[in-house]
C-alpha atoms as a PDB file:
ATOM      1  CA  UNK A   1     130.090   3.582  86.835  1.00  0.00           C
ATOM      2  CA  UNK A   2     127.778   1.956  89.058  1.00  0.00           C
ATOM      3  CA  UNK A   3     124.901   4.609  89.188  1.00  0.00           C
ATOM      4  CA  UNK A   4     125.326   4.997  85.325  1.00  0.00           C
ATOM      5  CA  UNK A   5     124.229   1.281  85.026  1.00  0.00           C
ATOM      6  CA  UNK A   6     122.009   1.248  87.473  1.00  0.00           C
ATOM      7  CA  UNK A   7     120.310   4.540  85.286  1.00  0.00           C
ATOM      8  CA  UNK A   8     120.928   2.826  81.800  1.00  0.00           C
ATOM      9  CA  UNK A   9     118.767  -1.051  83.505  1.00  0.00           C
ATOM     10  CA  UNK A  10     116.206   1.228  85.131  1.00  0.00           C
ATOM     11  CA  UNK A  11     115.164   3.237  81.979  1.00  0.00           C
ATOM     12  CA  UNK A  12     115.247   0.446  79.665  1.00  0.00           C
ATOM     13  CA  UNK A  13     112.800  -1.800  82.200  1.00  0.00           C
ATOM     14  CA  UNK A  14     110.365   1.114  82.124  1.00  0.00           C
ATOM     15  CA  UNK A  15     110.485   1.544  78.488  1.00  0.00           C
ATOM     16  CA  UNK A  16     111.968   4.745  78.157  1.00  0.00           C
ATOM     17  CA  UNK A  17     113.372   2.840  75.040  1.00  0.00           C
ATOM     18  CA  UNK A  18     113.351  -0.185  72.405  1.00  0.00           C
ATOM     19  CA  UNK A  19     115.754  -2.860  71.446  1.00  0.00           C
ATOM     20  CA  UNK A  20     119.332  -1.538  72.160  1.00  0.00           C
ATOM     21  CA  UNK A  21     118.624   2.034  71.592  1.00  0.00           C
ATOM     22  CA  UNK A  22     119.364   4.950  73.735  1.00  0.00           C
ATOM     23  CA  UNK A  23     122.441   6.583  75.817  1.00  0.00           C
ATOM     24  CA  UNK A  24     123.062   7.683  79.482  1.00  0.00           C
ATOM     25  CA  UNK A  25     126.162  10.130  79.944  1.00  0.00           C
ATOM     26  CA  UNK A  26     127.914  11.548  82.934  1.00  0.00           C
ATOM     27  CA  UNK A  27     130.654  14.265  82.697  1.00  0.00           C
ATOM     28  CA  UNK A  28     133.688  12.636  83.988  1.00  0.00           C
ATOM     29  CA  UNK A  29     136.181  15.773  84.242  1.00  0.00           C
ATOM     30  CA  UNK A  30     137.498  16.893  80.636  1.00  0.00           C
ATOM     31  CA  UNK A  31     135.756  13.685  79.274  1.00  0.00           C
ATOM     32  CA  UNK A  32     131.969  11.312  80.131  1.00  0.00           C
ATOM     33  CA  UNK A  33     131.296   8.031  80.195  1.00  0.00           C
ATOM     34  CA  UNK A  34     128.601   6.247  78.556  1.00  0.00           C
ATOM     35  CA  UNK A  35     127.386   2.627  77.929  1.00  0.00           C
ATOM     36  CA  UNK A  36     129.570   1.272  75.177  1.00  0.00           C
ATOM     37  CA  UNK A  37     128.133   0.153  71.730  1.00  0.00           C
ATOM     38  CA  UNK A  38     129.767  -2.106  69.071  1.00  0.00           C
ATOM     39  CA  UNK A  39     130.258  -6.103  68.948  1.00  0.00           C
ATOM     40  CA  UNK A  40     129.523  -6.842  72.869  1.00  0.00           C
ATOM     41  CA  UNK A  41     127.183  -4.265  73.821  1.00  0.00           C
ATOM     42  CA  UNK A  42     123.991  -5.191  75.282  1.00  0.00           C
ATOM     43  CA  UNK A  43     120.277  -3.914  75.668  1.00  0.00           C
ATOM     44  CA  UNK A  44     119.975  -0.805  78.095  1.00  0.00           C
ATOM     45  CA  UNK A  45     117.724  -3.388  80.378  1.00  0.00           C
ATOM     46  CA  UNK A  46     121.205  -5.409  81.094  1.00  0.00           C
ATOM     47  CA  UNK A  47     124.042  -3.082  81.041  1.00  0.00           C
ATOM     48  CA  UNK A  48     126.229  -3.468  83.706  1.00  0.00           C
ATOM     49  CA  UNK A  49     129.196  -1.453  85.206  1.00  0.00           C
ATOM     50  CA  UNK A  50     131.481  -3.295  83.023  1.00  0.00           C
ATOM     51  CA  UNK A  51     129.603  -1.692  79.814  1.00  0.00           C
ATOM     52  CA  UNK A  52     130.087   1.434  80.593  1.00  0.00           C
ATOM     53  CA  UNK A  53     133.265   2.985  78.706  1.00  0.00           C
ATOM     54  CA  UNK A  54     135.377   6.472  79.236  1.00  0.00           C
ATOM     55  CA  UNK A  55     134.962   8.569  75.871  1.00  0.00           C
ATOM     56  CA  UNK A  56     137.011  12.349  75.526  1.00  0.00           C
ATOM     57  CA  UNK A  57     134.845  15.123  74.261  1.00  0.00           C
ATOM     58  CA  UNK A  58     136.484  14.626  71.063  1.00  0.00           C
ATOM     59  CA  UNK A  59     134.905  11.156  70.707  1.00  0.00           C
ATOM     60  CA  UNK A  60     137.879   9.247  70.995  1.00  0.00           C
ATOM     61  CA  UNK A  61     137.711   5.895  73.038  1.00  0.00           C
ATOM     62  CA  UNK A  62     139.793   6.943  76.560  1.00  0.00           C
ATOM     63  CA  UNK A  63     139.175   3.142  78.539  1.00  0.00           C
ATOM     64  CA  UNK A  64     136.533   0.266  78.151  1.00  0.00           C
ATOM     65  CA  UNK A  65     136.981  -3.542  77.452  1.00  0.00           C
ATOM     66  CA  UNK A  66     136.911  -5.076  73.721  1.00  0.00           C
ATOM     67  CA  UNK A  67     134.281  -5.517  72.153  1.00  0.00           C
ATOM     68  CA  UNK A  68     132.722  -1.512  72.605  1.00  0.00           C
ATOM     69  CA  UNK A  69     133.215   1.322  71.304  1.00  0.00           C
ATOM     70  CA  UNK A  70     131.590   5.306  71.427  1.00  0.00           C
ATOM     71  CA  UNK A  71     128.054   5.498  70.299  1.00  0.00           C
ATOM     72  CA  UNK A  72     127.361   6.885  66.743  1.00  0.00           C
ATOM     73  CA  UNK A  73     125.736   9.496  69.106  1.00  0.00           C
ATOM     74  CA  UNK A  74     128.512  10.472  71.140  1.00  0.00           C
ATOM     75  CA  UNK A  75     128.350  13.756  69.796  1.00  0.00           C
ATOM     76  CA  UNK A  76     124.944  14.842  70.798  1.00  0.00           C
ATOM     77  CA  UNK A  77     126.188  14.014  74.318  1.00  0.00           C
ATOM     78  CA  UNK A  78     130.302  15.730  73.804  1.00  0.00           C
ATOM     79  CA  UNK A  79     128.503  19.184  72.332  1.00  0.00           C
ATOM     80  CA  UNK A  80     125.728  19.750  75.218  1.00  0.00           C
ATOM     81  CA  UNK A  81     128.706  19.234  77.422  1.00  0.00           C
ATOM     82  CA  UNK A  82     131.191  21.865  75.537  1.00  0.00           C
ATOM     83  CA  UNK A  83     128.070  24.357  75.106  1.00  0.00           C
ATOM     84  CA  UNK A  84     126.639  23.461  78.597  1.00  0.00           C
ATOM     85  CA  UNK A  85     128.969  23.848  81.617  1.00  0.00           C
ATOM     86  CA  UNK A  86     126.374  23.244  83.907  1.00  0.00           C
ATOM     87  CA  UNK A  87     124.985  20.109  82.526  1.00  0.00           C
ATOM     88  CA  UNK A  88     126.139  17.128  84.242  1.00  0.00           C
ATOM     89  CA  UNK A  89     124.478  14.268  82.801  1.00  0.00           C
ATOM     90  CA  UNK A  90     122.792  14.009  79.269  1.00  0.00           C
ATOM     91  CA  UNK A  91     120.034  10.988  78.739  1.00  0.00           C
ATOM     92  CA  UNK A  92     118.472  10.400  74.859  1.00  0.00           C
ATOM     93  CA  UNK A  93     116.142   7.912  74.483  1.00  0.00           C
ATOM     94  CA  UNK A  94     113.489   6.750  72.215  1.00  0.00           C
ATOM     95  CA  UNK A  95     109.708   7.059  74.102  1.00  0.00           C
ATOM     96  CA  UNK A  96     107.279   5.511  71.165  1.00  0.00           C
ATOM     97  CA  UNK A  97     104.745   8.213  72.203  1.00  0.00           C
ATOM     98  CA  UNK A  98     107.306  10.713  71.520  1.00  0.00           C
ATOM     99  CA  UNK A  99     108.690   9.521  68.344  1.00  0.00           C
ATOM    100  CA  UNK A 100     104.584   9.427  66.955  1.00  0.00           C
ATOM    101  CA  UNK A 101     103.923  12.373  68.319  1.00  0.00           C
ATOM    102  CA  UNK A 102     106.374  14.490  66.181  1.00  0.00           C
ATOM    103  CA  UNK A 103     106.078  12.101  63.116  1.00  0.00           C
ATOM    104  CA  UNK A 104     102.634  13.358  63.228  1.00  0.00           C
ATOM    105  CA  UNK A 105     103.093  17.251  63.994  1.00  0.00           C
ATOM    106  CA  UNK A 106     101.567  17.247  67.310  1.00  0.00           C
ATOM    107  CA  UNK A 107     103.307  18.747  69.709  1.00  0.00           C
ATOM    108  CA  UNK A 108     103.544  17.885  73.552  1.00  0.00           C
ATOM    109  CA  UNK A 109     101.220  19.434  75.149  1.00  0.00           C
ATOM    110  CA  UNK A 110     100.759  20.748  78.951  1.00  0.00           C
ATOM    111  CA  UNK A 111      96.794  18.580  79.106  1.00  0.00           C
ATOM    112  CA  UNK A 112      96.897  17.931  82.594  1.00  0.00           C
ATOM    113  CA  UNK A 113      97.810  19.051  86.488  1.00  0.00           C
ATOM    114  CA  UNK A 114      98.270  17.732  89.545  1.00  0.00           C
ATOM    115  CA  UNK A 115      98.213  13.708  87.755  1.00  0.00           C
ATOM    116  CA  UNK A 116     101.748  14.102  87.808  1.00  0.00           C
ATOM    117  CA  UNK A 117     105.476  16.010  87.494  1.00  0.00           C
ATOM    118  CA  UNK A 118     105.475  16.025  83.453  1.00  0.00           C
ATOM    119  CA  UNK A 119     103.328  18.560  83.401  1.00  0.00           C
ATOM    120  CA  UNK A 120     105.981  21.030  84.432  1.00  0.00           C
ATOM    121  CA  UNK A 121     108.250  20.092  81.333  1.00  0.00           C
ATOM    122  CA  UNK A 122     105.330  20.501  79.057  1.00  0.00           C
ATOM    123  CA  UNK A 123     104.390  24.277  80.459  1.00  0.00           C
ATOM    124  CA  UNK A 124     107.954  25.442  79.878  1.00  0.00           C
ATOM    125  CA  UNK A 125     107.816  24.159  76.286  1.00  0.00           C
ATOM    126  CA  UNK A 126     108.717  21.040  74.730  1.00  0.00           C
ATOM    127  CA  UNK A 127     110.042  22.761  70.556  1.00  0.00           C
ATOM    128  CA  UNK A 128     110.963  19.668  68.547  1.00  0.00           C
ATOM    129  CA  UNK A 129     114.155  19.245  66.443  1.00  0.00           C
ATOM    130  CA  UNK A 130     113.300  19.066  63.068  1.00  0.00           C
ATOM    131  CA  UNK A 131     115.571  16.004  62.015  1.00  0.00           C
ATOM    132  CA  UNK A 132     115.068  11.907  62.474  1.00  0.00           C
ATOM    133  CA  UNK A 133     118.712  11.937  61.641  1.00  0.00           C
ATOM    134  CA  UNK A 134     121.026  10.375  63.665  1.00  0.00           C
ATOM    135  CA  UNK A 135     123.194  12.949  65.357  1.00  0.00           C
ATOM    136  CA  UNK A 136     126.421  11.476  63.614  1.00  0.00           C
ATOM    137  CA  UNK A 137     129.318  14.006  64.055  1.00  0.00           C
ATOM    138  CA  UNK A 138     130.541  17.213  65.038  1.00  0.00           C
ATOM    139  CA  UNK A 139     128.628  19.654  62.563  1.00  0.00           C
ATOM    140  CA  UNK A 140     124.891  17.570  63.753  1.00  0.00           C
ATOM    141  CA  UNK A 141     125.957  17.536  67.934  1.00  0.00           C
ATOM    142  CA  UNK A 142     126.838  21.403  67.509  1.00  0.00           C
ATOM    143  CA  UNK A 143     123.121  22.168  65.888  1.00  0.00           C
ATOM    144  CA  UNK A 144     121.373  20.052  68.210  1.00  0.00           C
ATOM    145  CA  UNK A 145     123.400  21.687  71.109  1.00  0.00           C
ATOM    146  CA  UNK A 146     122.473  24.988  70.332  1.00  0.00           C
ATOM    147  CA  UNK A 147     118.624  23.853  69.095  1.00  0.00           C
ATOM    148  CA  UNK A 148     118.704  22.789  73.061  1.00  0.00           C
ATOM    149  CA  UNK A 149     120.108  26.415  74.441  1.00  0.00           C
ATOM    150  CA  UNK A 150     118.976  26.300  77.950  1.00  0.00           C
ATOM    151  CA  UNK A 151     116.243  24.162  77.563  1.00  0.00           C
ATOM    152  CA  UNK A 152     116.106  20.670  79.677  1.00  0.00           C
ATOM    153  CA  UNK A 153     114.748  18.768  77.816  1.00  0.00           C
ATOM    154  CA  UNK A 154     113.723  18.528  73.729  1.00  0.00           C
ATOM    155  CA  UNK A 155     111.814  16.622  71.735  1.00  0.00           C
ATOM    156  CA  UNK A 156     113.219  14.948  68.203  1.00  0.00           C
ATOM    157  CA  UNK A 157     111.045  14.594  65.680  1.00  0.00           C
ATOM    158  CA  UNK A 158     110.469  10.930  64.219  1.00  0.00           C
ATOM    159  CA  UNK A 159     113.447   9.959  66.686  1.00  0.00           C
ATOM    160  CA  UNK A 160     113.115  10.371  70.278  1.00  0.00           C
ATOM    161  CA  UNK A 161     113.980  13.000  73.468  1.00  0.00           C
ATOM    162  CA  UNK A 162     117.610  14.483  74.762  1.00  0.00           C
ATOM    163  CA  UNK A 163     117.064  15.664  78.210  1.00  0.00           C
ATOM    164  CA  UNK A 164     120.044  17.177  80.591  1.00  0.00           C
ATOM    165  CA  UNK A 165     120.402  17.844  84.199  1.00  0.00           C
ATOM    166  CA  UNK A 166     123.017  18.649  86.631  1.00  0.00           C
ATOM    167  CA  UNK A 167     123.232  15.016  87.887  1.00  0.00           C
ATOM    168  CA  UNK A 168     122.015  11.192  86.537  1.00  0.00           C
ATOM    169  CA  UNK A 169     119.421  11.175  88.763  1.00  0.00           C
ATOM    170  CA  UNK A 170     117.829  13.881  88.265  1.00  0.00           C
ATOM    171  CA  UNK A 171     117.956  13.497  84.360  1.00  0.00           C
ATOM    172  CA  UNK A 172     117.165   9.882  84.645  1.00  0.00           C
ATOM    173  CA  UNK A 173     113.448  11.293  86.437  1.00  0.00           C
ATOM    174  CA  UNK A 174     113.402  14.059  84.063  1.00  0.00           C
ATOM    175  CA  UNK A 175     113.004  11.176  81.127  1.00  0.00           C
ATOM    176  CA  UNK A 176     110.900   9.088  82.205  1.00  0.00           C
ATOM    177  CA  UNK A 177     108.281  12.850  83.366  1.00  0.00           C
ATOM    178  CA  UNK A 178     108.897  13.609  79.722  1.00  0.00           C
ATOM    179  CA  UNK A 179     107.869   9.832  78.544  1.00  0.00           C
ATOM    180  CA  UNK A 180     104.330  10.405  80.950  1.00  0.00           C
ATOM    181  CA  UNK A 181     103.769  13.858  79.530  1.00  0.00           C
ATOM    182  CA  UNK A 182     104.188  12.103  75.798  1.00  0.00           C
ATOM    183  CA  UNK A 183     102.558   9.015  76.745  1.00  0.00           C
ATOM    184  CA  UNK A 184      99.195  11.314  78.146  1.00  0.00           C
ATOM    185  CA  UNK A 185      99.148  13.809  75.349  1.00  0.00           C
ATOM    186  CA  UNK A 186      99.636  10.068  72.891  1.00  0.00           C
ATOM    187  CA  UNK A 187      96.295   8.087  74.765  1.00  0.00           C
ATOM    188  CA  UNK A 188      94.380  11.311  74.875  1.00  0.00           C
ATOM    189  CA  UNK A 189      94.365  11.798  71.193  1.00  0.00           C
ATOM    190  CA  UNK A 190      93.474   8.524  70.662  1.00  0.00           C
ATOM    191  CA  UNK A 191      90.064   9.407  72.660  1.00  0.00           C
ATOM    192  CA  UNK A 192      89.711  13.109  71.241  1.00  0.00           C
ATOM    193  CA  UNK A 193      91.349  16.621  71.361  1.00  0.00           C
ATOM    194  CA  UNK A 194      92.666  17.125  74.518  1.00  0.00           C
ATOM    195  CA  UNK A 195      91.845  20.148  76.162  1.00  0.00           C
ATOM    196  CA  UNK A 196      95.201  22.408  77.396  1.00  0.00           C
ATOM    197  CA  UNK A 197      95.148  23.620  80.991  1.00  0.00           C
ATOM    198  CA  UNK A 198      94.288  27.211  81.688  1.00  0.00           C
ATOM    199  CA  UNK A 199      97.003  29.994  82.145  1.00  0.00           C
ATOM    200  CA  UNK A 200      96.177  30.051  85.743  1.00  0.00           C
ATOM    201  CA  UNK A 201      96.877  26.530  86.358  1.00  0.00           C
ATOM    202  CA  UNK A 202     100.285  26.591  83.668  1.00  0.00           C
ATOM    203  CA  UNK A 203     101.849  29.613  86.689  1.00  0.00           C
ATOM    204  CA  UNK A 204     100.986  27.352  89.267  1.00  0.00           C
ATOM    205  CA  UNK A 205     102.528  23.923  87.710  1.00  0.00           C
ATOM    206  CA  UNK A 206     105.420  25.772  87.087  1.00  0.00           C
ATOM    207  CA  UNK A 207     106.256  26.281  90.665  1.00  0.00           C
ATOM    208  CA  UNK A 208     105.521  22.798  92.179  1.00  0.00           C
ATOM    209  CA  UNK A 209     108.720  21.722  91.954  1.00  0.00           C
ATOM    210  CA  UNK A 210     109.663  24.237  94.364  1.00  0.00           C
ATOM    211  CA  UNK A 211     112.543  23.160  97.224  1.00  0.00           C
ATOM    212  CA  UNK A 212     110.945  25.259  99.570  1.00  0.00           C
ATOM    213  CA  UNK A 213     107.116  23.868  99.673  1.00  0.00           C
ATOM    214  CA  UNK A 214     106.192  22.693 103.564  1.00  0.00           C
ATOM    215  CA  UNK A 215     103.437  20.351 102.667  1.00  0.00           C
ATOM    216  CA  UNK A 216     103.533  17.327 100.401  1.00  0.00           C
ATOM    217  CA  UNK A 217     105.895  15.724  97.988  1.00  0.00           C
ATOM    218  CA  UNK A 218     109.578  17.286  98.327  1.00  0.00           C
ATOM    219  CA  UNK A 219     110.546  19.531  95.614  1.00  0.00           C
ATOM    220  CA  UNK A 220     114.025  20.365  93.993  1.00  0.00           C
ATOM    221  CA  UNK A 221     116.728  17.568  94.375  1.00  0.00           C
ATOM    222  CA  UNK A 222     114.917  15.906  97.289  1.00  0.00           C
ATOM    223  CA  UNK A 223     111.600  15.423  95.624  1.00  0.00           C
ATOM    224  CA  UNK A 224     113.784  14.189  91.865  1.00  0.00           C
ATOM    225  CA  UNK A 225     115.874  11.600  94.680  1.00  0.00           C
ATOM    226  CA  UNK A 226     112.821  10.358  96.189  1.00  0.00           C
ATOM    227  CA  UNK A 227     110.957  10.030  92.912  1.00  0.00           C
ATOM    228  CA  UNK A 228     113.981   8.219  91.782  1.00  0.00           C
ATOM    229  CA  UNK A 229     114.412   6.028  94.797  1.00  0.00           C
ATOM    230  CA  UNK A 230     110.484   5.028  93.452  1.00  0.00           C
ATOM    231  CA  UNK A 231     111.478   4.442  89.909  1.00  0.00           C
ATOM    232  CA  UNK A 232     114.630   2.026  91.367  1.00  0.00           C
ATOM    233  CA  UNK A 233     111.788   0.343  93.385  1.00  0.00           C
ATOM    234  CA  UNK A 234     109.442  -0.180  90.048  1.00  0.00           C
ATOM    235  CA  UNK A 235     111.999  -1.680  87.796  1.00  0.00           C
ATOM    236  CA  UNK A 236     113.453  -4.166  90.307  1.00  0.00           C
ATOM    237  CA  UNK A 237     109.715  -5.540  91.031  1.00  0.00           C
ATOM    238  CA  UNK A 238     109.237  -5.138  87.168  1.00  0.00           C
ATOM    239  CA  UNK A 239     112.487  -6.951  85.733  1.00  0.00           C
END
């Protein structure tokens, strides 16, 4: 429960969100837990272990103290984990970028290189769910689940990002890439129309994450751990 609130306090210091907004989710066997809403919840920025609450795939409360309860969103989370046995951890949050972006049409585009690991998400495609609906109950988590397929990581128009991975950490760095790829493709039309980068450079981008690389940066789980390790870093000197 530990790492969950140490995922939820780092993403809501870097402003992955706003105001109470936003879940982190880890499977926990035929069930996840997640950081309890309701009477005593608190912002992302202070959640604690004791915030975090057990919740079946069903969306039935399983353990957490009084006062919470499951997220109205619980379902986007319990349907990417019935249609996704691979995915371990599911993170949706609210980047203001983001949420402008689609309000606007524009989609999230792959603008720039070696600046930084968002580029990646934005060459394999970023489609955006056509709703600013909350994702409510069964009927709205099983559309959303299969809008996501096999993707990693979506984009929700006038509402925010889901983004999965096959641990916290790894999803945790996989938001807050997706919030610099938003946040870019946000500040450059501000200035212009940003230019896309080549095909050439898209087939290279797409393999710099690669666990094999000798020189640089690690790639694979090392290089998300180490990036995370950074982010940890950021939001304790930031708090």
């Amino acid at each position: 429960m530990e790492r969950l609130a140490t995922t939820c306090r780092v993403l809501g210091v870097l402003d992955a969100t706003h105001a109470t907004f936003g879940h982190v989710s880890v499977r926990d066997g035929d069930a996840m837990l997640i950081r309890g809403k309701g009477r005593d919840e608190v912002g992302l920025r202070f959640t604690d272990a004791s915030d975090i609450i057990r919740v079946s795939l069903d969306v039935e409360l399983i353990e957490g103290r009084d006062g919470l309860r499951p997220p109205s969103e619980s379902f986007l989370h319990t349907w990417l984990y019935k249609l996704r046995p691979d995915v371990q951890s599911v993170i949706h949050m609210h980047p203001q970028s983001a949420v402008l972006l689609t309000t606007c049409g524009f989609d999230v585009q792959p603008i720039y290189g070696a600046y930084g690991r968002g580029a990646a998400l934005a060459v394999e495609g970023l489609p955006v769910y056509d709703s600013s609906l909350t994702i409510r109950d069964d009927a709205r988590g099983q559309d959303f689940a299969e809008f996501v397929g096999d993707r990693n990581a979506v984009l929700m128009r006038g509402h925010g990002v889901a983004v999965v991975a096959d641990s916290i950490e790894e999803a945790a760095v996989r938001t807050l890439q997706l919030k610099e790829v938003a946040d870019m493709n946000y500040s450059a039309r501000l200035i212009g129309s940003p230019r896309t980068i080549t095909a050439a450079e898209a087939d290279e981008i797409s393999k710099m994450d690669d666990p094999g690389r000798k020189l640089g940066s690690a790639g694979g789980k090392a290089g998300a751990l180490a990036m995370w390790r950074y982010y940890q870093d950021l939001a304790r000197a930031t708090a």
